[in-house]
N, C-alpha and C. Protein backbone atom coordinates (compact mmCIF):
# COMPACT_ATOMS: atom_id res chain seq x y z
N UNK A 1 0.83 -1.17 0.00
CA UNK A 1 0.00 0.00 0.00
C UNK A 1 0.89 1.25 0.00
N UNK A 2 0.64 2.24 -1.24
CA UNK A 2 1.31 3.27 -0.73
C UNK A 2 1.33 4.27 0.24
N UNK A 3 2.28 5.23 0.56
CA UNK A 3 2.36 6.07 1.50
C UNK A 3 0.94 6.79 2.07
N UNK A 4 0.48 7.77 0.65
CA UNK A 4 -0.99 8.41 0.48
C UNK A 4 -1.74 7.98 1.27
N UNK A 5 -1.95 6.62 0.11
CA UNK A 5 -3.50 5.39 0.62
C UNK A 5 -3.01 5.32 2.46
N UNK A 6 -1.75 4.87 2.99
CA UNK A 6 -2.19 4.61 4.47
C UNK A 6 -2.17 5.83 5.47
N UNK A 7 -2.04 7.06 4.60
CA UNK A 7 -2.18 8.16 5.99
C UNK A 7 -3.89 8.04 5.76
N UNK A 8 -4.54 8.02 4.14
CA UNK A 8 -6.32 8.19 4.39
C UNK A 8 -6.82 7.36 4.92
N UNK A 9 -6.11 6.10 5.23
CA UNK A 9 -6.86 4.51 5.87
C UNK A 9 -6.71 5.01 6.94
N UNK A 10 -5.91 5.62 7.51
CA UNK A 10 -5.47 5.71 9.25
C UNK A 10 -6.70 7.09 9.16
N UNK A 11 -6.47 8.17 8.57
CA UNK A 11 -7.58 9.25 8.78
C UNK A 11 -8.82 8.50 8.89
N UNK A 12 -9.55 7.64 7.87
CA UNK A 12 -10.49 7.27 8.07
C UNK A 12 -11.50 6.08 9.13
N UNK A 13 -10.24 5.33 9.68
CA UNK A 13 -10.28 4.74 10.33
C UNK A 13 -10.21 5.12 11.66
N UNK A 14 -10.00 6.78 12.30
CA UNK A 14 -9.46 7.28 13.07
C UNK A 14 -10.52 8.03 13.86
N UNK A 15 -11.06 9.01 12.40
CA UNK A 15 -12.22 10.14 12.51
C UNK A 15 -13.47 9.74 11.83
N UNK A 16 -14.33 10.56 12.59
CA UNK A 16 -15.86 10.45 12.13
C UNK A 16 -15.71 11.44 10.79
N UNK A 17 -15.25 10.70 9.32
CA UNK A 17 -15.06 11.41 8.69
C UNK A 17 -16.10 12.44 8.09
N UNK A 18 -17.57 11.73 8.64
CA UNK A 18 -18.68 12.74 7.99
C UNK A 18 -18.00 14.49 8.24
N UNK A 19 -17.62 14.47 9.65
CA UNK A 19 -17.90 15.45 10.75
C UNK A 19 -16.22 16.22 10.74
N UNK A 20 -15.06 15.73 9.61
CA UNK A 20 -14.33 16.33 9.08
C UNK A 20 -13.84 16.99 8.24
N UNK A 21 -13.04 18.22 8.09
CA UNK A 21 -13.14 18.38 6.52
C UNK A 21 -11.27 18.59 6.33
N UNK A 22 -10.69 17.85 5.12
CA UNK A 22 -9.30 17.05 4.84
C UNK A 22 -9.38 18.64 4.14
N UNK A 23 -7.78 18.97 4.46
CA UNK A 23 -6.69 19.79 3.89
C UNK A 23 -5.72 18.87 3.32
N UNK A 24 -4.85 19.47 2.18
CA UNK A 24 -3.57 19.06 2.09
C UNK A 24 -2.79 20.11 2.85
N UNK A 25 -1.51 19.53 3.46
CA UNK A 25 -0.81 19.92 4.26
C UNK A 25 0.54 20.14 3.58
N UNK A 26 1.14 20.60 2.44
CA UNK A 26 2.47 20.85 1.99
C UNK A 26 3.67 20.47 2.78
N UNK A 27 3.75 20.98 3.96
CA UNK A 27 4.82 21.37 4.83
C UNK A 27 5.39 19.84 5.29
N UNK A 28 4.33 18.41 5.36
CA UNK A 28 4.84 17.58 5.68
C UNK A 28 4.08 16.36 3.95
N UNK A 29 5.31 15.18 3.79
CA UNK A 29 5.27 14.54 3.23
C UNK A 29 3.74 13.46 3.22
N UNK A 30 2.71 13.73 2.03
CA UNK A 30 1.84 13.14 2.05
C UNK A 30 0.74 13.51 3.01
N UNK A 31 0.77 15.22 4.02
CA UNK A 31 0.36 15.39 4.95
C UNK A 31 -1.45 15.84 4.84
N UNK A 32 -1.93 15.99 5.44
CA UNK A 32 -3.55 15.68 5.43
C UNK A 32 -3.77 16.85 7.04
N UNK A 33 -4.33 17.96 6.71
CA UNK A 33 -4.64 18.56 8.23
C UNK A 33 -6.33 18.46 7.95
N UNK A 34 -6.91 17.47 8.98
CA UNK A 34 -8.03 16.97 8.83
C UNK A 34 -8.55 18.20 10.55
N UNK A 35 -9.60 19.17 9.64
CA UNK A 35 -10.58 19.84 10.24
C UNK A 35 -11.75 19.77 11.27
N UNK A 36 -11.70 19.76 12.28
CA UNK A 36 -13.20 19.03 12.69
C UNK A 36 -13.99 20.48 12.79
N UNK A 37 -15.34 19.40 12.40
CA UNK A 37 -16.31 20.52 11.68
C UNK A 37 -16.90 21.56 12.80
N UNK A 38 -16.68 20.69 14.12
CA UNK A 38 -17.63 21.89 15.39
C UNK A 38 -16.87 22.74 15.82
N UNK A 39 -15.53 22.72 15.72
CA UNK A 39 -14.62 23.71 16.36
C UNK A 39 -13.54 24.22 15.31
N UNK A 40 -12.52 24.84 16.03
CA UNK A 40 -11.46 25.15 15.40
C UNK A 40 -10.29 24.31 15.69
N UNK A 41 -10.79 23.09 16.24
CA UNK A 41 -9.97 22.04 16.04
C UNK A 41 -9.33 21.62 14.90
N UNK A 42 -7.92 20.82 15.03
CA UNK A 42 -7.30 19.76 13.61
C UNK A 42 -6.09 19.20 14.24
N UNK A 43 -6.20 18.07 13.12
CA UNK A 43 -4.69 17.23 13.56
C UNK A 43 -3.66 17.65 12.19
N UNK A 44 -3.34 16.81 12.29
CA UNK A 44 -1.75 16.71 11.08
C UNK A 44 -1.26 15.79 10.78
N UNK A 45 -2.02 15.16 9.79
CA UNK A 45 -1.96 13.43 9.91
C UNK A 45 -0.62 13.34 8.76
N UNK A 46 0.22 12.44 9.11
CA UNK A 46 1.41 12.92 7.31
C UNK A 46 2.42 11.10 7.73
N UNK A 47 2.96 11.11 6.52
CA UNK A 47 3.77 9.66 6.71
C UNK A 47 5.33 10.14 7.11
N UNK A 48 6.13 9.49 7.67
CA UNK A 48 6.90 9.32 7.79
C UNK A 48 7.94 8.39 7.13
N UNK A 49 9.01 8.52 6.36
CA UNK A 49 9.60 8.18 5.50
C UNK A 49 10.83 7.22 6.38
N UNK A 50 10.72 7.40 7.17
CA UNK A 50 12.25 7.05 7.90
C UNK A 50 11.49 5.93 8.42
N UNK A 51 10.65 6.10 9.21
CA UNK A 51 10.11 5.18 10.68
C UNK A 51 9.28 3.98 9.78
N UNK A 52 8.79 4.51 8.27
CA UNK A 52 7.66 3.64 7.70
C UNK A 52 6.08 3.89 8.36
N UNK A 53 6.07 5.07 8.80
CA UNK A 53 4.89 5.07 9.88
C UNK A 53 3.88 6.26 9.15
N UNK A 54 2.94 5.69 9.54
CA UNK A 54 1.59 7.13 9.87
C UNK A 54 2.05 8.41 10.93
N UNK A 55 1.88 9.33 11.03
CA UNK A 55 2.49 10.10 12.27
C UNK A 55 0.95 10.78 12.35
N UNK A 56 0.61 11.41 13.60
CA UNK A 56 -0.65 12.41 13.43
C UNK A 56 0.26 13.48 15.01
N UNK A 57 -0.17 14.78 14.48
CA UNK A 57 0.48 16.16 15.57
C UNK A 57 -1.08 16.46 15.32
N UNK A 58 -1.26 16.82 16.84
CA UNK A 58 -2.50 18.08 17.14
C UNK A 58 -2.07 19.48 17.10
N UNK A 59 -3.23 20.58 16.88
CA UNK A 59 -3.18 21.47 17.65
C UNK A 59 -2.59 22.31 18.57
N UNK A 60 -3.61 21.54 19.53
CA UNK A 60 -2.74 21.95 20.92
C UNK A 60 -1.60 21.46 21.55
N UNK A 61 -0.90 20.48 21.00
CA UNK A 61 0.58 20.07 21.43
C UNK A 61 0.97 20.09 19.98
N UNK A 62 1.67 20.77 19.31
CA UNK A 62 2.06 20.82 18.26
C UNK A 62 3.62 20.61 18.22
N UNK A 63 4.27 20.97 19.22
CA UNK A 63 5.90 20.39 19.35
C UNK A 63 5.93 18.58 19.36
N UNK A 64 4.76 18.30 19.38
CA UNK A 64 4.53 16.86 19.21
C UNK A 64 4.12 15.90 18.30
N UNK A 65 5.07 14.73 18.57
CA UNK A 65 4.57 13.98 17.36
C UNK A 65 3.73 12.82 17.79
N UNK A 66 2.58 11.46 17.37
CA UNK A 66 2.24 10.57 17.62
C UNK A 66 2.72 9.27 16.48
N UNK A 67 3.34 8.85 16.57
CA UNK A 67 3.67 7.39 16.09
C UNK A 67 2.52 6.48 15.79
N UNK A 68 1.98 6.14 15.06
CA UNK A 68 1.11 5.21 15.03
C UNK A 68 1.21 4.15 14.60
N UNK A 69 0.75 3.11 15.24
CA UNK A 69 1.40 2.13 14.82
C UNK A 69 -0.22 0.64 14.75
N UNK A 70 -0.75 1.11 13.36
CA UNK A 70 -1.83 0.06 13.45
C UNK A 70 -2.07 -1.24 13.84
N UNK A 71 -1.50 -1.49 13.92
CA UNK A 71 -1.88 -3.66 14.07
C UNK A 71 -1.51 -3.59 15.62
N UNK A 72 -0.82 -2.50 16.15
CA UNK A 72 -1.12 -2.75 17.98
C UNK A 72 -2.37 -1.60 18.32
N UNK A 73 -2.10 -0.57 17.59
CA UNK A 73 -2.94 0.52 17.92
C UNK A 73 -2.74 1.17 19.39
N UNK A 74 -1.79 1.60 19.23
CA UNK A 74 -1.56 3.06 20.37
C UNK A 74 -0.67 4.10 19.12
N UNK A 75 -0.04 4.66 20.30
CA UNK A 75 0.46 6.14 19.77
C UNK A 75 1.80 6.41 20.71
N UNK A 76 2.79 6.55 20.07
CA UNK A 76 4.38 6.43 21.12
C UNK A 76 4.37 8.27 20.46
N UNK A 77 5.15 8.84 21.87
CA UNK A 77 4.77 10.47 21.76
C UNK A 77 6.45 10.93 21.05
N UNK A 78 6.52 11.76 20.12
CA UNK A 78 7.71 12.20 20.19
C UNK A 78 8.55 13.47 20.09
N UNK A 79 9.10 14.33 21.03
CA UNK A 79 9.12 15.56 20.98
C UNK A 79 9.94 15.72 20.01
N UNK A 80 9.68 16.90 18.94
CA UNK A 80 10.41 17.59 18.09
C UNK A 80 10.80 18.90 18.23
């Protein structure tokens, strides 16, 4: 599966996508800043080239990264 296809499997699999609305994100590789529709909320969903990974950064911790890692399903934190 390519890079693309698994940051939208992880977006979609993640968020109530009705109730989102997807940006492209330039700044990171393959990146997706997915909107939520009630607030001025968003994440920063983008792949990682090195790790082989999904990554997603919020908002409000934005010096931060989340690792994702599907087939266990958590999130390892990583400061940047």
């Amino acid at each position: 599966m390519e890079a693309h296809e698994r940051v939208l499997e992880w977006i979609h699999s993640t968020f109530d996508i009705e109730n989102v609305t997807l940006q492209h994100e330039d700044s990171l590789p393959f990146g997706q800043r997915v909107w939520s529709e009630d607030d001025d909320d968003y994440a920063i969903v983008f792949f990682d080239e090195s790790s082989d990974r999904v990554m997603c950064s919020f908002k409000e911790v934005k010096p931060y990264c989340f690792r994702v890692d599907p087939i266990v399903e958590f999130a390892e934190i990583y400061h940047q």
